[in-house]
Protein backbone atom coordinates (compact mmCIF):
# COMPACT_ATOMS: atom_id res chain seq x y z
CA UNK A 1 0.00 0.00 0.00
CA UNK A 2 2.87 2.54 0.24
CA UNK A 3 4.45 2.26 -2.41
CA UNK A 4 0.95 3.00 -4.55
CA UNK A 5 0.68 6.28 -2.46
CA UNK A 6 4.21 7.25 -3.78
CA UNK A 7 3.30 6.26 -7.50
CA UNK A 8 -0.31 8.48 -7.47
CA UNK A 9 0.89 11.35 -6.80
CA UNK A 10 3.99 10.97 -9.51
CA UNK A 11 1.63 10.21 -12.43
CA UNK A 12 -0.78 13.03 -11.53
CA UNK A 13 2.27 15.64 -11.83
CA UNK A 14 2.78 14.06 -15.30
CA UNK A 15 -0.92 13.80 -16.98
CA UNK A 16 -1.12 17.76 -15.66
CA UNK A 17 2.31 18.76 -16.98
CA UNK A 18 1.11 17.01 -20.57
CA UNK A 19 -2.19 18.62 -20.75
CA UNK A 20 -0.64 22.09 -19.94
CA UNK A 21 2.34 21.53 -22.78
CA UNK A 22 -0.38 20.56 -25.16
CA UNK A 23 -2.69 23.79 -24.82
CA UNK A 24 -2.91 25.77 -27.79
CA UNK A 25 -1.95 29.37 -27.90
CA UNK A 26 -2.41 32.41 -31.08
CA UNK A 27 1.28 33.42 -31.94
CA UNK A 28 1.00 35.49 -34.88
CA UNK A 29 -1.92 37.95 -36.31
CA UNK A 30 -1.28 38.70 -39.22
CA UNK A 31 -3.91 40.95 -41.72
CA UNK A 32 -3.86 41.28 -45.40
CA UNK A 33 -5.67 43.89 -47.59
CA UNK A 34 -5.49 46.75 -45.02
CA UNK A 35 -4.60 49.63 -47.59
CA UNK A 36 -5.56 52.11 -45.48
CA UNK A 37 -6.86 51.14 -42.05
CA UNK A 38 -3.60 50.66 -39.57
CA UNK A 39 -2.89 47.67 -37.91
CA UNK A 40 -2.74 48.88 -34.48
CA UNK A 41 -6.32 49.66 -34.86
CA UNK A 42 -7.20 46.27 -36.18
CA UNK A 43 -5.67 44.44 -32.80
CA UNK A 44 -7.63 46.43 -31.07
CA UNK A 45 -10.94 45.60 -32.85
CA UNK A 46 -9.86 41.86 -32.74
CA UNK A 47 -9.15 41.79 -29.34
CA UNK A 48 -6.43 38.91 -30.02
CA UNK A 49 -2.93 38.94 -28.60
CA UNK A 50 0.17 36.65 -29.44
CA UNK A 51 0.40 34.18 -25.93
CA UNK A 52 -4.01 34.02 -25.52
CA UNK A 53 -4.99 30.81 -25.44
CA UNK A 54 -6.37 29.35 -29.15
CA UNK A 55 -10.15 29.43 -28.85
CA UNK A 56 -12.09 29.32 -32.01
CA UNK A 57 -14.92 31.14 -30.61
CA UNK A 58 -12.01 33.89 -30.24
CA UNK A 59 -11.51 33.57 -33.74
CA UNK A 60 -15.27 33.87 -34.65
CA UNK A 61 -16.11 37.04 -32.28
CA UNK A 62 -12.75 38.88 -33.72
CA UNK A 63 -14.34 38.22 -37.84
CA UNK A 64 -17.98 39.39 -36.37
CA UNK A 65 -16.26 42.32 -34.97
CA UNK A 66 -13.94 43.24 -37.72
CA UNK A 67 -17.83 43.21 -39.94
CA UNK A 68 -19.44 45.36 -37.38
CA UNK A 69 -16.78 48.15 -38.09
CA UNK A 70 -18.47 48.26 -41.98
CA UNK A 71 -15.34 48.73 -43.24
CA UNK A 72 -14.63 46.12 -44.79
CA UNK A 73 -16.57 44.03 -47.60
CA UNK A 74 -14.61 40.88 -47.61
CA UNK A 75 -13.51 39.27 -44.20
CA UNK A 76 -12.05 36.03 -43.97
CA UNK A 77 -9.55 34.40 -41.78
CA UNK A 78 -7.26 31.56 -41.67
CA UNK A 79 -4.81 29.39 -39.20
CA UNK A 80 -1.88 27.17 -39.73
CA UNK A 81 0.44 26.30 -36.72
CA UNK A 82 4.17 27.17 -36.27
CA UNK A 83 6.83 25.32 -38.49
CA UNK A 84 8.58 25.19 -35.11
CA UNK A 85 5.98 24.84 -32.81
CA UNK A 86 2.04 23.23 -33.57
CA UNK A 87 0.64 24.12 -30.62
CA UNK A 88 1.49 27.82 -31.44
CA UNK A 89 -1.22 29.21 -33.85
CA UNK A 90 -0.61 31.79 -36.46
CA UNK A 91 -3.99 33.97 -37.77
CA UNK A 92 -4.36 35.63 -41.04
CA UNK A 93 -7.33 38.10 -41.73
CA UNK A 94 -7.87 38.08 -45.65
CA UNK A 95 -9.92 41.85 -46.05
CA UNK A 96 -11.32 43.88 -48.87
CA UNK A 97 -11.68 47.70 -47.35
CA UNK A 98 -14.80 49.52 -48.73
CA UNK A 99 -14.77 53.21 -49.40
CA UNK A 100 -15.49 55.01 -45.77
CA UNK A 101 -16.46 58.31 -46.85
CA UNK A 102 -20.19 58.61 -47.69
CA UNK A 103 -21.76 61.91 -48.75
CA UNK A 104 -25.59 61.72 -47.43
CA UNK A 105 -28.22 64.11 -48.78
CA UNK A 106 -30.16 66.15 -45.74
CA UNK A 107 -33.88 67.29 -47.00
CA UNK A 108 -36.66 67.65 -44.62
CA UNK A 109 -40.05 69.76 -44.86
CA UNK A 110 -43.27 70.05 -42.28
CA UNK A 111 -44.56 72.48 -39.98
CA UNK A 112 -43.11 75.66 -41.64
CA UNK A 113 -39.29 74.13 -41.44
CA UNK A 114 -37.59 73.14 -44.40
CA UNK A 115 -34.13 71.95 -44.28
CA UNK A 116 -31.81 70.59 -47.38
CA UNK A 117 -28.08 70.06 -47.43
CA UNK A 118 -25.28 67.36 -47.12
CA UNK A 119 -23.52 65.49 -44.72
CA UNK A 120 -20.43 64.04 -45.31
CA UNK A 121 -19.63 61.17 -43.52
CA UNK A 122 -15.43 59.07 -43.40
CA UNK A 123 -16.39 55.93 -41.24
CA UNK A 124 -12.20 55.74 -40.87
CA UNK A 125 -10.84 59.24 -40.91
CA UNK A 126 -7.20 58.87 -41.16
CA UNK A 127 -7.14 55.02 -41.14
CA UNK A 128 -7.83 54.93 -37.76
CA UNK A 129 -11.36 54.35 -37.21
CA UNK A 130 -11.90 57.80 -36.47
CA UNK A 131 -15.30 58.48 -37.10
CA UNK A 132 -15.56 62.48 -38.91
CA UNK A 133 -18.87 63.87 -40.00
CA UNK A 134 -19.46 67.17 -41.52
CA UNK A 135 -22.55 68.94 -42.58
CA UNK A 136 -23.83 72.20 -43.66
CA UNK A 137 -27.48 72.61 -44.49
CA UNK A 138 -29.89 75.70 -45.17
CA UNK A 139 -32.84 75.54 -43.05
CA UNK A 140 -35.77 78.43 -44.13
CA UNK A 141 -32.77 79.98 -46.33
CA UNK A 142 -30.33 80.14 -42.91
CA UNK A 143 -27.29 78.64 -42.96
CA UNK A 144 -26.16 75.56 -40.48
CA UNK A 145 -23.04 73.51 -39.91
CA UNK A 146 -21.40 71.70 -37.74
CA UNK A 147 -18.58 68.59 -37.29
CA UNK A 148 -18.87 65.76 -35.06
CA UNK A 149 -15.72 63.56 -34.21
CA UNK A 150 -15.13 59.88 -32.73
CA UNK A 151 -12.75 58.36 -31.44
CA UNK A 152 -13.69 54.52 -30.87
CA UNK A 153 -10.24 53.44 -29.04
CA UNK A 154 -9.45 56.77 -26.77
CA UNK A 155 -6.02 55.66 -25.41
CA UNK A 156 -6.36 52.66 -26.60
CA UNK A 157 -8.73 51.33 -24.01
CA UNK A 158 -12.51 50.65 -25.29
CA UNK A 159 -13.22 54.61 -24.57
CA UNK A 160 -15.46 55.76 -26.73
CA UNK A 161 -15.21 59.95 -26.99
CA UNK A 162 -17.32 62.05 -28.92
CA UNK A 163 -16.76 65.45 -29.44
CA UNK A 164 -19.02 67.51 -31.61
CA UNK A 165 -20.02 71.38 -32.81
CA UNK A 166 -22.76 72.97 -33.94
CA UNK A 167 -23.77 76.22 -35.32
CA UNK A 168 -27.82 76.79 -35.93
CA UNK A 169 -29.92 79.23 -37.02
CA UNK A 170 -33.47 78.31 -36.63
CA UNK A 171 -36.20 80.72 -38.04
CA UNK A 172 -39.53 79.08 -37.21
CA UNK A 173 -42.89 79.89 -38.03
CA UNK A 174 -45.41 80.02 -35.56
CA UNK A 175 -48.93 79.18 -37.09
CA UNK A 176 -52.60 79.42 -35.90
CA UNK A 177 -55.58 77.46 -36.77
CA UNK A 178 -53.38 76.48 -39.75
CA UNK A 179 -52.65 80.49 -40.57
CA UNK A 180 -49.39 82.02 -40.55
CA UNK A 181 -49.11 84.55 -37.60
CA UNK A 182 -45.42 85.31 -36.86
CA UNK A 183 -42.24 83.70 -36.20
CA UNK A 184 -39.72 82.99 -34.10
CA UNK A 185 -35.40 82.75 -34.83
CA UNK A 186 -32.00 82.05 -32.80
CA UNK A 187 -28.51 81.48 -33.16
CA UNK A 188 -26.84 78.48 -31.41
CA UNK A 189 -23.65 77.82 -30.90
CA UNK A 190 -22.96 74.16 -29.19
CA UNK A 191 -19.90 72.20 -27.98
CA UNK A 192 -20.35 69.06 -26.59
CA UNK A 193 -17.96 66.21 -25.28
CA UNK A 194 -18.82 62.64 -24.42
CA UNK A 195 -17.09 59.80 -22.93
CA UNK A 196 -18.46 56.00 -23.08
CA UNK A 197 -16.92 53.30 -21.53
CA UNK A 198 -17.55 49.93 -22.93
CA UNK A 199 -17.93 47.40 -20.78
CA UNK A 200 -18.85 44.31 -23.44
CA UNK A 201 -21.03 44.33 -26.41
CA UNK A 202 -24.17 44.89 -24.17
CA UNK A 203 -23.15 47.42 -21.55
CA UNK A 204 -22.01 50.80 -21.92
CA UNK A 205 -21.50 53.54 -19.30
CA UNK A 206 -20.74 57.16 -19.91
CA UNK A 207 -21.76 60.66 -19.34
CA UNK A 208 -20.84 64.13 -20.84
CA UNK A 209 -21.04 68.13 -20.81
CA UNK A 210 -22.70 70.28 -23.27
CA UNK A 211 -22.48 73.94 -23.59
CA UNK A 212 -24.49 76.12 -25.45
CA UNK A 213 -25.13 80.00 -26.28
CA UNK A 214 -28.30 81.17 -27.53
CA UNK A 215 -27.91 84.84 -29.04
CA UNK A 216 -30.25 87.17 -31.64
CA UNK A 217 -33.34 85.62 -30.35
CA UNK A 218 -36.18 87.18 -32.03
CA UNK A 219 -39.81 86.87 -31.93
CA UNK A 220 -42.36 89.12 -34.63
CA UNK A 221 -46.09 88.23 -34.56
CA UNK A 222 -48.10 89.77 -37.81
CA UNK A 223 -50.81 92.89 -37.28
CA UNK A 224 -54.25 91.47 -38.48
């Protein structure tokens, strides 16, 4: 009986030293067909570092998430282990990028507003999923603009911050009974700065500050 207690113990240090040498790892990632978006920003989306252990649930979340950026038309991905080492896996992403900058037409008419224009739109402003949009649109003949800016991976960490501008001038008209009886205008000027922390793919937590000055406010009612 003593001598099994010595030999237990002995082949239990072995099985668990095997399974542990045999555990898969991802070594290198790799992407293809990134023309413009850098690949800094791509490990980040992918959320895949050299030494994690090889799941291939891993791989499929990183492909879903590399789609969800709508930057890319074509995603595919591939493995192959080491020449030196099988249980170390390298990944290749296979993309196609799309064009990211989208003009989008801005017409709207009710209630005594019209509003037409254009918003311009680059879904990965300087290759790093920057997010830039621009507009300018003439609402009841006075002009509006403003620029909106985000920044998906603020220091790297999934931060989202948005910062954004706005200048409007709003003339309104004020009706009654469906008759025209005056109207009302201002001049806005807005800042605004957000920050988001993303917690996973469900929760999100964040909070901001806005700032805004109203000036040339005017009211003028018609004389029956």
């Amino acid at each position: 009986m003593s001598s099994l207690k010595k030999i237990i113990p002995i082949l239990f240090c072995l099985s668990s030293f095997s399974a542990f040498a045999a555990e898969k790892t991802f070594n290198k990632i790799e992407f293809l067909g990134n023309n413009r978006t850098e690949e800094s920003v791509l490990n980040l989306i992918v959320e895949i570092n050299s030494g994690d252990q090889f799941q291939t649930e891993k791989l499929e979340k990183a492909v879903q998430q590399l789609k969800n950026t709508h930057l890319f038309s074509k995603v595919e991905v591939s493995t192959a282990g080491d020449k030196d080492d099988s249980n170390k896996i390298d990944v290749k992403f296979n993309l196609e990028e799309k064009w990211a900058i989208i003009p989008v037409p801005i017409a709207y008419s009710a209630g005594g507003v019209s509003r037409y224009g254009v918003a311009l739109k680059d879904y990965n402003f300087l290759g790093r999923f920057y997010q830039l949009t621009n507009y300018f649109y003439l609402q009841n003949s006075k002009p509006n603009f403003g620029s909106t800016f985000v920044n998906n991976f603020t220091f790297n960490l999934p931060l989202v911050s948005v910062l954004s501008f706005n200048y409007v001038d709003n003339k309104n008209t004020i009706y009654n009974k469906n008759r025209e009886v005056g109207y009302y205008s201002v001049n806005l000027i807005q800042l605004e700065g957000d920050l988001i922390w993303k917690f996973n793919d469900y929760i999100n937590l964040g909070g901001g500050l806005k700032y805004e000055n109203a000036g040339n406010i005017n009211i003028q009612m018609m004389k029956r």
